[in-house]
Protein backbone atom coordinates (compact mmCIF):
# COMPACT_ATOMS: atom_id res chain seq x y z
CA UNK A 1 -4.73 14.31 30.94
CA UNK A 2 -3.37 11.38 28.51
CA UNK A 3 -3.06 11.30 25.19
CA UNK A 4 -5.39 8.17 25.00
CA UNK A 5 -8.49 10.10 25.64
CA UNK A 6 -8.16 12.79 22.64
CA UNK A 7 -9.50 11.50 19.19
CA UNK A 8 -7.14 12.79 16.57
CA UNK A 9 -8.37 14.07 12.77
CA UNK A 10 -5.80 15.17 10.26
CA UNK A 11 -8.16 17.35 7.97
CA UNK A 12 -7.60 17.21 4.44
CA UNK A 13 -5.60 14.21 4.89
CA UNK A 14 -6.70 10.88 2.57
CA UNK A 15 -5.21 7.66 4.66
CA UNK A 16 -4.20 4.46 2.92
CA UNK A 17 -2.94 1.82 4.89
CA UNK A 18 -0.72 -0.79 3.23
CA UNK A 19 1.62 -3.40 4.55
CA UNK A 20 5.06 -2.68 3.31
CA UNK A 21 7.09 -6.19 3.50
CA UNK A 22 5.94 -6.60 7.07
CA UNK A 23 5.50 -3.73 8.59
CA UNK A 24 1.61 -2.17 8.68
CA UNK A 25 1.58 0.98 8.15
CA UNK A 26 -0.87 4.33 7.31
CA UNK A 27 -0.01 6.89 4.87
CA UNK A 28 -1.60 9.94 5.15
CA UNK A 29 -1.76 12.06 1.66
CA UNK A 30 -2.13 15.57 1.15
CA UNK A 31 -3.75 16.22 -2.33
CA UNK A 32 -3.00 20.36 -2.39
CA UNK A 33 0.82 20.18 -2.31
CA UNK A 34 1.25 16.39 -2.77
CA UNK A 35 2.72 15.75 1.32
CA UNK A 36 2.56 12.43 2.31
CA UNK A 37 2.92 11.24 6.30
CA UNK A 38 3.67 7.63 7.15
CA UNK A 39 3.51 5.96 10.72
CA UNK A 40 3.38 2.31 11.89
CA UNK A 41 0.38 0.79 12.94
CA UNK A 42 2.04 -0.58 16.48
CA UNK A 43 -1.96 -1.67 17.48
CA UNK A 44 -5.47 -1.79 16.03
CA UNK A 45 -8.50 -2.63 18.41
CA UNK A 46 -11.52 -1.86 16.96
CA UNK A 47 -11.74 1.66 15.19
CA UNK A 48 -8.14 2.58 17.63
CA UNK A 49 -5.31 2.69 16.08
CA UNK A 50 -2.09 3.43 17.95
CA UNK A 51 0.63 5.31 15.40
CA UNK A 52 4.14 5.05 15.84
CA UNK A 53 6.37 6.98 14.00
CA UNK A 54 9.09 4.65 12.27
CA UNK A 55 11.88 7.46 11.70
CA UNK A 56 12.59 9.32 9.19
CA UNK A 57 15.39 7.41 7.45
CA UNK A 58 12.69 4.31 7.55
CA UNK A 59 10.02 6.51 5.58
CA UNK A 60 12.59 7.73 2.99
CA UNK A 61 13.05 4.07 2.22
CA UNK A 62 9.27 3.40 2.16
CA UNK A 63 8.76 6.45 0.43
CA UNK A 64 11.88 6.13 -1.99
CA UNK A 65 10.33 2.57 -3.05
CA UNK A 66 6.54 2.66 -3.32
CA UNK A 67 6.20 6.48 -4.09
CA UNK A 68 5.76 5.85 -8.00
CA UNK A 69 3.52 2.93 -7.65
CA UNK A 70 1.86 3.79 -5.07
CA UNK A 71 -1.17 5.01 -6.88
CA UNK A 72 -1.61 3.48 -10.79
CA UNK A 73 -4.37 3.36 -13.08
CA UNK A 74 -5.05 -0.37 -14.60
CA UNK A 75 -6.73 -0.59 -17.40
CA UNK A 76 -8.10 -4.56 -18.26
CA UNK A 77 -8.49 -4.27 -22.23
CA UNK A 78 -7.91 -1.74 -24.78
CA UNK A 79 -11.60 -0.55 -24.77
CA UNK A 80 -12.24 -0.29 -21.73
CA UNK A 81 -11.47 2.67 -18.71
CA UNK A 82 -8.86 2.95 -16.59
CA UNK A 83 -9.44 2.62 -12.86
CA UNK A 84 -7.55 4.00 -10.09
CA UNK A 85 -5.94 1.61 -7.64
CA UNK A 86 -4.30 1.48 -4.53
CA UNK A 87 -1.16 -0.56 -3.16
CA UNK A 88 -2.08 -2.61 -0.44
CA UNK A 89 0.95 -4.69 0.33
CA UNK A 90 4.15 -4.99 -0.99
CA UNK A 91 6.50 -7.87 -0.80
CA UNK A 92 9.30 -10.10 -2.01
CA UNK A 93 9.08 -13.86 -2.83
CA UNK A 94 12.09 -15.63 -4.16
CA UNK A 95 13.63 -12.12 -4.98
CA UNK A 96 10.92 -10.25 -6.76
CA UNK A 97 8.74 -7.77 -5.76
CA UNK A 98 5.38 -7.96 -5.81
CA UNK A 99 2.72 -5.35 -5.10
CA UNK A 100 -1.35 -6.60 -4.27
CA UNK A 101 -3.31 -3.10 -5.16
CA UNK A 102 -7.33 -2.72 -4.51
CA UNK A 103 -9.27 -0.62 -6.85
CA UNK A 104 -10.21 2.78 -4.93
CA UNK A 105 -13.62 3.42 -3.63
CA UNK A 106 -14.56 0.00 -4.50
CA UNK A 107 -16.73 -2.47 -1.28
CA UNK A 108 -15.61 -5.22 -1.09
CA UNK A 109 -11.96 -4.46 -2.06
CA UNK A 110 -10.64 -6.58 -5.09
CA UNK A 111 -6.91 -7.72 -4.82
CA UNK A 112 -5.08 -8.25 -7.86
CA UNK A 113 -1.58 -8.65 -8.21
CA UNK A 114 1.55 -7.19 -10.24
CA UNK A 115 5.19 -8.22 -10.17
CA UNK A 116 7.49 -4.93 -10.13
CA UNK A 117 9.99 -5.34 -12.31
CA UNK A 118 13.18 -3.25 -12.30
CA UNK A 119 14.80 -1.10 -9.63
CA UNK A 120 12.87 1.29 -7.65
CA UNK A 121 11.49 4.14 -7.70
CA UNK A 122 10.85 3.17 -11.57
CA UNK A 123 9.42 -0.16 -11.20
CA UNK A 124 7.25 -1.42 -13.86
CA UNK A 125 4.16 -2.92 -12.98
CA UNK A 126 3.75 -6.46 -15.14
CA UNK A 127 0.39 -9.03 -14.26
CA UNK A 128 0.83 -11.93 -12.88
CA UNK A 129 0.03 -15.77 -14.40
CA UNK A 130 -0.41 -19.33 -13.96
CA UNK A 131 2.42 -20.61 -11.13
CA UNK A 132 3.51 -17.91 -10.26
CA UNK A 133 0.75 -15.56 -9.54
CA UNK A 134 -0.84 -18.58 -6.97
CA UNK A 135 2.40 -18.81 -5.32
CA UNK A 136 2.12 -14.40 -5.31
CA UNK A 137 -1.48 -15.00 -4.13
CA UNK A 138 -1.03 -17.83 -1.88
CA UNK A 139 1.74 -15.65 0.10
CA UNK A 140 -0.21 -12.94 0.13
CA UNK A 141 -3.33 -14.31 1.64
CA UNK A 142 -1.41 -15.94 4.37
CA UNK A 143 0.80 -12.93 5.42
CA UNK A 144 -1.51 -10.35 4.55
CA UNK A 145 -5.22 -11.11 5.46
């Protein structure tokens, strides 16, 4: 028997994949004692995915970097709600970091895009404008989609 004919299910896992600078990866999330999983996406075909798993000293790093902004709440105007998003890729252009997050639960997905100022894991999330945010958006489409 090979391990291509078994269909794996991680129950009570939420996945999230995300690009982090180039590298496609999942992250699987455990909500009841806040475990997180991550493995590289080494091939897609259709619904397949085939999981590597990076090493432990590369998830630290992921981990170590995205872990507080990971999952934020944006809020667009003092009256109005906050909604959860998601980070979908992160990446650096002309040394600073830049996350593209899609707002959870949400077809089609919305991109929008924050620069992440300071050092991780305490980054703070600032919007993007004008020049800058279509160079951001203009990297992102063609690396990311």
């Amino acid at each position: 028997m090979q391990f291509e004919d078994f269909h794996v299910r991680f129950q009570g896992a939420e996945p999230y994949v995300f690009y982090f600078e180039n590298v496609h990866l999942l992250l699987l999330t455990y909500a009841r004692d806040d475990t997180k999983f991550i493995f590289r996406i080494a091939d897609q075909s259709g619904t397949d995915i085939t999981l590597d798993f990076p090493g432990q000293t590369y998830v630290e790093r992921v981990l170590d970097t995205v872990v507080n902004v990971f999952f934020v709440q944006v809020q667009e105007g003092e009256q109005a709600d906050p909604k959860p998003y998601v980070l979908g890729s992160y990446f650096e252009l002309d040394g600073r970091f830049y996350g593209a997050y899609y707002e959870r639960d949400v077809e089609p997905p919305q991109v929008v895009l924050f620069r992440l100022n300071g050092e991780a894991p305490d980054f703070e999330l600032e919007p993007v404008e004008g020049e800058e945010y279509q160079k951001a958006a203009d990297f992102f489409v063609e690396n990311y989609t």
